[in-house]
Protein backbone atom coordinates (compact mmCIF):
# COMPACT_ATOMS: atom_id res chain seq x y z
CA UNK A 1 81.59 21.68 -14.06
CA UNK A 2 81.27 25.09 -12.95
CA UNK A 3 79.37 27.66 -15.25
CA UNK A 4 80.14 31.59 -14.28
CA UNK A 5 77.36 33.77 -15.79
CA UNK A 6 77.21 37.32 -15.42
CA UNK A 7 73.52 38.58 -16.30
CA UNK A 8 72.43 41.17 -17.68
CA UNK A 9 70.34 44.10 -16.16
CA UNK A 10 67.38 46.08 -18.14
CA UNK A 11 65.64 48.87 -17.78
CA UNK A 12 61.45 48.66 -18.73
CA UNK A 13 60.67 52.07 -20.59
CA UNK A 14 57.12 51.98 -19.80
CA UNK A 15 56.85 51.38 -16.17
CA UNK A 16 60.28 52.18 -15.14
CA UNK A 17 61.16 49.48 -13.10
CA UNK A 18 64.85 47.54 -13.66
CA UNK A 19 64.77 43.98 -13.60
CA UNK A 20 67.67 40.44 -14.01
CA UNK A 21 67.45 38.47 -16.76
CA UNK A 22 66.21 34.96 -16.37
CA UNK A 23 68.56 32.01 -16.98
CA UNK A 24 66.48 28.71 -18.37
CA UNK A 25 66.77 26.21 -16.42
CA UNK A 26 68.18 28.09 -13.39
CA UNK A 27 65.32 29.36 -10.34
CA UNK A 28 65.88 32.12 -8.09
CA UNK A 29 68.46 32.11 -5.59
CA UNK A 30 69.29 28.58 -6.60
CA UNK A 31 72.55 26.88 -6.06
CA UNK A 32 72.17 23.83 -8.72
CA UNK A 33 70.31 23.78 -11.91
CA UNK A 34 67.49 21.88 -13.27
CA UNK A 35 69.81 19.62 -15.18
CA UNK A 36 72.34 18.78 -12.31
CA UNK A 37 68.81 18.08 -10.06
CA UNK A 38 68.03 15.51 -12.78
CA UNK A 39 71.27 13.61 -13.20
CA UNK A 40 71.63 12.98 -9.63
CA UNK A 41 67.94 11.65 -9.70
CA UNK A 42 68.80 9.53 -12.86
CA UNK A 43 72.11 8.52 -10.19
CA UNK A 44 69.54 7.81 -7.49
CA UNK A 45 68.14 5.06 -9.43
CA UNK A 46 70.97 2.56 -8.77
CA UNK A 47 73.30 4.25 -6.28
CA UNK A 48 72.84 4.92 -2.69
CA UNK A 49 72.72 8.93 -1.73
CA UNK A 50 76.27 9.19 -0.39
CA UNK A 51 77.72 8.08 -3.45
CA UNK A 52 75.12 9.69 -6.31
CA UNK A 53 75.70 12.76 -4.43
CA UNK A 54 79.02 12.50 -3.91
CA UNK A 55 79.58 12.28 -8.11
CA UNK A 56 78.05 15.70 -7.98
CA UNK A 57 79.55 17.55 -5.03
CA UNK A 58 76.68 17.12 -2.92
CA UNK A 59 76.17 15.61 0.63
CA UNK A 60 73.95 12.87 1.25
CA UNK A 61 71.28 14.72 2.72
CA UNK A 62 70.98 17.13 0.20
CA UNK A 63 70.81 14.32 -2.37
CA UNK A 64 67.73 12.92 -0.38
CA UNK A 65 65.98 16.36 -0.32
CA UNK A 66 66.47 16.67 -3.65
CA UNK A 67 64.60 13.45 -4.10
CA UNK A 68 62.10 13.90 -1.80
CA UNK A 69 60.85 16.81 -3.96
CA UNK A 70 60.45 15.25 -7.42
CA UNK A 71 57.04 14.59 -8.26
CA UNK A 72 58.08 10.56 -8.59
CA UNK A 73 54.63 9.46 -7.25
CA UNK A 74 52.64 11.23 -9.94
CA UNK A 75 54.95 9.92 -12.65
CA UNK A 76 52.40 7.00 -13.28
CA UNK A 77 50.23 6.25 -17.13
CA UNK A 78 47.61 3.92 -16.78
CA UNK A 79 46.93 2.13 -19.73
CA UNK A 80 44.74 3.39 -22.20
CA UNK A 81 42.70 1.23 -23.05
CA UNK A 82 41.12 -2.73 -22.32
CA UNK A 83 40.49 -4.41 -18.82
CA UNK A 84 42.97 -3.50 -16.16
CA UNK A 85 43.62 -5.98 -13.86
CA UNK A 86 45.67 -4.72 -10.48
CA UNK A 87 47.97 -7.00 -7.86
CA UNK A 88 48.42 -5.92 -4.55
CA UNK A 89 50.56 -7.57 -2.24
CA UNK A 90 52.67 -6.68 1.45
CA UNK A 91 56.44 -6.43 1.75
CA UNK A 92 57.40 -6.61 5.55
CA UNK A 93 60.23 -4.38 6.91
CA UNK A 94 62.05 -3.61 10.12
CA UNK A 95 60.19 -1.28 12.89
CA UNK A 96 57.10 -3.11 11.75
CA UNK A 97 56.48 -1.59 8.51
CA UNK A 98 54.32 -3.40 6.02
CA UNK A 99 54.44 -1.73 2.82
CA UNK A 100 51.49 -2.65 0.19
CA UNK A 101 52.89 -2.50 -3.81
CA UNK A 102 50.28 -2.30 -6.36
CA UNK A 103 51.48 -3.53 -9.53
CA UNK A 104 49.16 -3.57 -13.50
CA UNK A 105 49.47 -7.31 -13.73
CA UNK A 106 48.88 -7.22 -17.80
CA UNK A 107 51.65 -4.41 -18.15
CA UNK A 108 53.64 -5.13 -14.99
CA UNK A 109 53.74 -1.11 -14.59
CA UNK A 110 54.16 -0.13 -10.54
CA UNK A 111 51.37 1.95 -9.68
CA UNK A 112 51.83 2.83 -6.39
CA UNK A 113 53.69 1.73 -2.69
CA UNK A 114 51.08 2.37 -0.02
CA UNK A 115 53.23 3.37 3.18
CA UNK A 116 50.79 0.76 5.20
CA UNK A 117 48.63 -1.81 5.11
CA UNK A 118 45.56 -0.86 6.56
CA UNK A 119 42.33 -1.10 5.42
CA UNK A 120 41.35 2.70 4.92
CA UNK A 121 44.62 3.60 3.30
CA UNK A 122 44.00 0.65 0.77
CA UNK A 123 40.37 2.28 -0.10
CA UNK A 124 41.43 5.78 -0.08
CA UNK A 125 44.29 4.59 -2.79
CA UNK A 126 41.07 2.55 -5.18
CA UNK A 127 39.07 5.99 -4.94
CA UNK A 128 41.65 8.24 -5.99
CA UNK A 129 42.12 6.48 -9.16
CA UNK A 130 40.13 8.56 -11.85
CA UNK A 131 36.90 6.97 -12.37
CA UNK A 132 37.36 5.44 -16.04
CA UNK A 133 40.43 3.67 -15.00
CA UNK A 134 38.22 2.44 -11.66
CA UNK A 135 35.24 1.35 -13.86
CA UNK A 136 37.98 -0.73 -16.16
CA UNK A 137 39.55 -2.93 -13.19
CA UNK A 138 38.32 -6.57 -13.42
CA UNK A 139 40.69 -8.28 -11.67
CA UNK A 140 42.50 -7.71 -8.22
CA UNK A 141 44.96 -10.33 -6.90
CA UNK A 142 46.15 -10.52 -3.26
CA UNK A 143 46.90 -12.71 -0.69
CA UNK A 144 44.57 -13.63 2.07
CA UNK A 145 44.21 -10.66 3.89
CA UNK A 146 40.53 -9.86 5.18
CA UNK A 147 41.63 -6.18 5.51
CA UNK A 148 42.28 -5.97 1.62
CA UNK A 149 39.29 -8.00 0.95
CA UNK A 150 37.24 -5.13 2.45
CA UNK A 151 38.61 -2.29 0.70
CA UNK A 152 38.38 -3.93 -2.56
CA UNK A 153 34.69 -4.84 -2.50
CA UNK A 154 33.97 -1.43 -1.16
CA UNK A 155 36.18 0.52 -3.35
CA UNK A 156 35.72 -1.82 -6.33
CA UNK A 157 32.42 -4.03 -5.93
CA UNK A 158 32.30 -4.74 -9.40
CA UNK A 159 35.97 -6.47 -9.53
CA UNK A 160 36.71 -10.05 -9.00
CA UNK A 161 38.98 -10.69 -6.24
CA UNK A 162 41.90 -13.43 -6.73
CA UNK A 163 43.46 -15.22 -3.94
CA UNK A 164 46.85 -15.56 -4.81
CA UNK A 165 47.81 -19.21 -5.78
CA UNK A 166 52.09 -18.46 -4.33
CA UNK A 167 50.21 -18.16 -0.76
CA UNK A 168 47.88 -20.60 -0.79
CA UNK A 169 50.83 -23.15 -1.11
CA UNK A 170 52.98 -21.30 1.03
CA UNK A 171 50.45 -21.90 4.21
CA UNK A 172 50.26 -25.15 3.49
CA UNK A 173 54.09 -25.30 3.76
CA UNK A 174 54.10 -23.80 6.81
CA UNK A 175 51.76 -26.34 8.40
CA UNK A 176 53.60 -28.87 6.96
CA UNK A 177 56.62 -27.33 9.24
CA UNK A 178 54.55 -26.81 12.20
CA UNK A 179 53.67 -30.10 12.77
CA UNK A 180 57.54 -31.38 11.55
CA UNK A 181 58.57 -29.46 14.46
CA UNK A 182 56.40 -30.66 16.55
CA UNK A 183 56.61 -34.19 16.22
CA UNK A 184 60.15 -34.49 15.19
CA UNK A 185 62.74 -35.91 17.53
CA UNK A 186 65.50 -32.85 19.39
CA UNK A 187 68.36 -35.51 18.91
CA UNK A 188 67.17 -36.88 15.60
CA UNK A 189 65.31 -33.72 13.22
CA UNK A 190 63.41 -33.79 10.91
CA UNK A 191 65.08 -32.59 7.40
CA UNK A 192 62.62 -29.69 6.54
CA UNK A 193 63.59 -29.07 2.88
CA UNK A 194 61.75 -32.53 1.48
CA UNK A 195 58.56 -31.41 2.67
CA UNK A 196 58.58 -28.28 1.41
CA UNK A 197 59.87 -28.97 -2.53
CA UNK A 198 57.24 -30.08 -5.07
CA UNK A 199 56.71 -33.75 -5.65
CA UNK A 200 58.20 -33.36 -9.35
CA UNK A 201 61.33 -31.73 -7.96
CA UNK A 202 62.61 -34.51 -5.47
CA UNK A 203 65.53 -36.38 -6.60
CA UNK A 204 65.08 -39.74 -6.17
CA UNK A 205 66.95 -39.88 -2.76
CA UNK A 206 64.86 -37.59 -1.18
CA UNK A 207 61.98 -39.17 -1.97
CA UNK A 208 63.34 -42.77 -0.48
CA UNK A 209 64.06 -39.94 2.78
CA UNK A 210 60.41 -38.71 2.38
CA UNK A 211 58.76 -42.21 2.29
CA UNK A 212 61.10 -43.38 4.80
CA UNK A 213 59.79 -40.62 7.26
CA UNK A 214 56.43 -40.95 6.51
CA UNK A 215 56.42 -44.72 7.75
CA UNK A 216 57.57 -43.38 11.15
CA UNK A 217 55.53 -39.90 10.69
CA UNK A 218 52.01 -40.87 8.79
CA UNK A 219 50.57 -37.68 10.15
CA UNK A 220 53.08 -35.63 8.32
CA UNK A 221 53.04 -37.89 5.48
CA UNK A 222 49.16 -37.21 5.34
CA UNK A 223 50.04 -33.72 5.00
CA UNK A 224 52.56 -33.75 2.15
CA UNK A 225 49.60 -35.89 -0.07
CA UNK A 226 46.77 -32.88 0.69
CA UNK A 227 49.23 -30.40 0.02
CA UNK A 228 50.51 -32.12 -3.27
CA UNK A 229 46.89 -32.43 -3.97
CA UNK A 230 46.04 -28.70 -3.60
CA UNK A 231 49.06 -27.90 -6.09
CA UNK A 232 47.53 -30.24 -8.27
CA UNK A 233 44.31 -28.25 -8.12
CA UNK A 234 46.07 -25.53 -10.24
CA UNK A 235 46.91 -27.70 -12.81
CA UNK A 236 43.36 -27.87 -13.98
CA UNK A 237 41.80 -25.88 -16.87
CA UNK A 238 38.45 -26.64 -16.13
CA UNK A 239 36.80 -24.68 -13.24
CA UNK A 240 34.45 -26.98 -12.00
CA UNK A 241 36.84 -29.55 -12.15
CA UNK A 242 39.18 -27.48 -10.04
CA UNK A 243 36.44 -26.65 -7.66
CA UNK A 244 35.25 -30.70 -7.23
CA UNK A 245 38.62 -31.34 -6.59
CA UNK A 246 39.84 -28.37 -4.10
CA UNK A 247 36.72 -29.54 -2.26
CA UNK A 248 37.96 -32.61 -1.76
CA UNK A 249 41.11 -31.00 -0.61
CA UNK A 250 38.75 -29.29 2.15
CA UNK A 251 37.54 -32.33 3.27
CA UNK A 252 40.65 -34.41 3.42
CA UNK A 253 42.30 -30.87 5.74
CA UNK A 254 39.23 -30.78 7.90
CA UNK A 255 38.98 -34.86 8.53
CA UNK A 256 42.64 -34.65 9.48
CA UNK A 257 43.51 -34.88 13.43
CA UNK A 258 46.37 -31.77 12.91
CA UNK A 259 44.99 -28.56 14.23
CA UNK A 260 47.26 -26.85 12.14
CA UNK A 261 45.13 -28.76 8.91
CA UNK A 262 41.72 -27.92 10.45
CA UNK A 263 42.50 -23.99 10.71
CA UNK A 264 44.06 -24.43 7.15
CA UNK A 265 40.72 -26.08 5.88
CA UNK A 266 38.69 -23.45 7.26
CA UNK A 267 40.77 -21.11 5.64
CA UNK A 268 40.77 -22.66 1.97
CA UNK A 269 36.80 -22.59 3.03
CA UNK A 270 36.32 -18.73 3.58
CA UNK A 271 38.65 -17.88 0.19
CA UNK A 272 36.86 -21.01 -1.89
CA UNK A 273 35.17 -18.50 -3.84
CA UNK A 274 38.30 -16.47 -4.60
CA UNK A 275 40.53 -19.37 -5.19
CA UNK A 276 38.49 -20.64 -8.04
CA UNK A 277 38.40 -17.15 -9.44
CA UNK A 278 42.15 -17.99 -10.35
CA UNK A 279 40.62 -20.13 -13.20
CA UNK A 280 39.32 -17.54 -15.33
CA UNK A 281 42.04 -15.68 -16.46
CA UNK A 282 44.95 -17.56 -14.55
CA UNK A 283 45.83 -14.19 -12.78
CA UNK A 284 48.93 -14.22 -10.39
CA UNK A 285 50.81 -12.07 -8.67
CA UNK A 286 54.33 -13.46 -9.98
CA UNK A 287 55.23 -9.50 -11.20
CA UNK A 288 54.62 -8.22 -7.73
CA UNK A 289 57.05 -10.63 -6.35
CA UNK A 290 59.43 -9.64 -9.51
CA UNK A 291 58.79 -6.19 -8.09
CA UNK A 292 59.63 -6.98 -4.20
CA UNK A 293 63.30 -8.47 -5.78
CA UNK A 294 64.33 -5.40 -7.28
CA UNK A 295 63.00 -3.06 -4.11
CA UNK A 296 65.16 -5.77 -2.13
CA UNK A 297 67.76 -4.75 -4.32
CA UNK A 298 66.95 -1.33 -3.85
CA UNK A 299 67.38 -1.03 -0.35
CA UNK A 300 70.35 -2.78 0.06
CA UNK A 301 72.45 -0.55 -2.57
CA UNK A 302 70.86 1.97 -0.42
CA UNK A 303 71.42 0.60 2.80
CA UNK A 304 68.57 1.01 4.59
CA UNK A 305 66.20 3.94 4.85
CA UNK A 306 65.55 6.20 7.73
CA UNK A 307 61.66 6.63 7.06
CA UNK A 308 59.05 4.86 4.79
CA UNK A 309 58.68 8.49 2.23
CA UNK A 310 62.38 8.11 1.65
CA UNK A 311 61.85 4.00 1.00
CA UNK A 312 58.92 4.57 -0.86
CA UNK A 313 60.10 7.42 -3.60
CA UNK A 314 63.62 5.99 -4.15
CA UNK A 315 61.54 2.60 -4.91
CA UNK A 316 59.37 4.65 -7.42
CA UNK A 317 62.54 6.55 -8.60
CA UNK A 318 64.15 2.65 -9.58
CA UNK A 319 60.97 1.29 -11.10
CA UNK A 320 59.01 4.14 -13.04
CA UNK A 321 60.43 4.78 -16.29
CA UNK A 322 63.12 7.72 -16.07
CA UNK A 323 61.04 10.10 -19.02
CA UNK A 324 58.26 10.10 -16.98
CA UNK A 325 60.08 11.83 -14.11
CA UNK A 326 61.79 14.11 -16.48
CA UNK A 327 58.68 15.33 -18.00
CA UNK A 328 56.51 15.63 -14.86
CA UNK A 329 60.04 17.60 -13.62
CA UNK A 330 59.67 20.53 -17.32
């Protein structure tokens, strides 16, 4: 819709000077109004930028300017009161980029998507929170990153750090594989999927296959016990429980002839202290990953971005709540 306005023209009696009227919602030499400007970011949200700006008469790259200007990182509420605690978490993508989302686990509210995921950009985020949401964090869940672990303590000394249980099992998967791949037979493989699923979750066929292989295999059968062990470790409520048994765990990695199970025990040794802290408040971070599936989604309706800004904003476009924008926007 096209609106054709002619405006008015006054004349100031006491210093003389004639000046326009001003139209709400309408700047100075601007082409497209306030309102059009918010549609097409409301568009943005589930559309790619050909086609949200191709409902409004607009190219593509004028529908990415238009985003790249609304103040969609600011659009953020922390909540107002109680304990806060934060996950953080890395989302690989092509030319190398790694990402770092920072969810409120208790809210599941995205906070932020750090354009990296080095250690200085990770502190400079945790001190430019205001300093009575800082003083309120208790909790911060990652995976095992040594980088992260830095920042945190210095940025937030007074926080518990979390090891994240997802990653813990999913190393211990991938030495399970290692070694499959290793030992297995070029003309006769080794299937990979029985080793990886949860002891509960094998149908009875597969675990015949499983137990069949680990007669021929005991070294990979070895593997599939400690690691069924170490998800068993979560199933404990008690915390010294947990810990007498993940030490065992330790033990039964390092006493294994695998190199792939002695690196793993000295890593389970060096986050001991920050696997256990999972035990306190059971703290994941399961709405991170919820939040990496719907910026997957994201970038595919978009297909692909040109530049980690554009990735980053159009991710914060789709997850903060649309009023937000609006009334950072007035």
């Amino acid at each position: 819709m096209v609106l054709l306005i002619t405006k008015r023209r006054f004349w100031c009696r006491t210093c003389a000077k004639p000046f326009t009227e001003a139209l709400p919602g309408v700047k100075k030499f601007a082409r497209r109004s306030d309102h059009l400007k918010k549609l097409l970011l409301f568009e943005l949200r589930r559309s790619s930028f050909k086609a949200a700006g191709g409902q409004f008469a607009t190219g593509a790259e004028t529908a990415r300017r238009i985003m790249l200007k609304a103040p969609v990182r600011e659009a953020v509420r922390w909540p107002s009161r109680g304990e806060l605690r934060i996950g953080i978490d890395g989302k690989g993508r092509p030319h190398g980029e790694f990402p770092l989302t920072v969810v409120e686990l208790k809210t599941k509210r995205l906070l932020a998507v750090l354009p990296n995921d080095r250690k200085q950009t990770t502190k400079d985020f945790f001190l430019t929170i205001p300093k009575e949401n800082r003083e309120r964090i208790s909790e911060v869940c990652m995976d095992l990153d040594r980088g992260l672990w830095a920042a945190t303590r210095e940025a937030l000394p007074h926080a518990n750090i979390v090891a994240d249980h997802f990653h813990i099992i999913k190393l211990a998967n991938e030495g399970i594989d290692n070694v499959r791949r290793i030992i297995q037979d070029p003309r006769a493989p080794i299937p990979r999927k029985i080793w990886i699923k949860g002891r509960e979750k094998l149908r009875p066929k597969e675990f015949d296959a499983l137990v069949s292989y680990g007669d021929r295999y005991p070294k990979l059968l070895r593997l599939w016990i400690l690691k069924e062990d170490l998800r068993r470790v979560y199933d404990q409520r008690n915390k010294k429980i947990a810990a007498f048994r993940l030490r065992k765990v330790i033990d039964g990695y390092a006493g294994s002839d695998s190199g792939y199970a002695k690196d793993f025990s000295r890593t389970l040794e060096r986050w001991r202290v920050e696997i256990l802290n999972f035990f306190d408040n059971q703290t994941t971070n399961a709405a991170v990953e919820g939040r990496h599936q719907k910026m997957d989604l994201v970038e595919r309706t978009s297909f692909g971005f040109k530049n980690i800004t554009s990735y980053i904003i159009k991710t914060m476009l789709a997850c903060v709540p649309f009023y937000l924008i609006i009334h950072h926007t007035i």
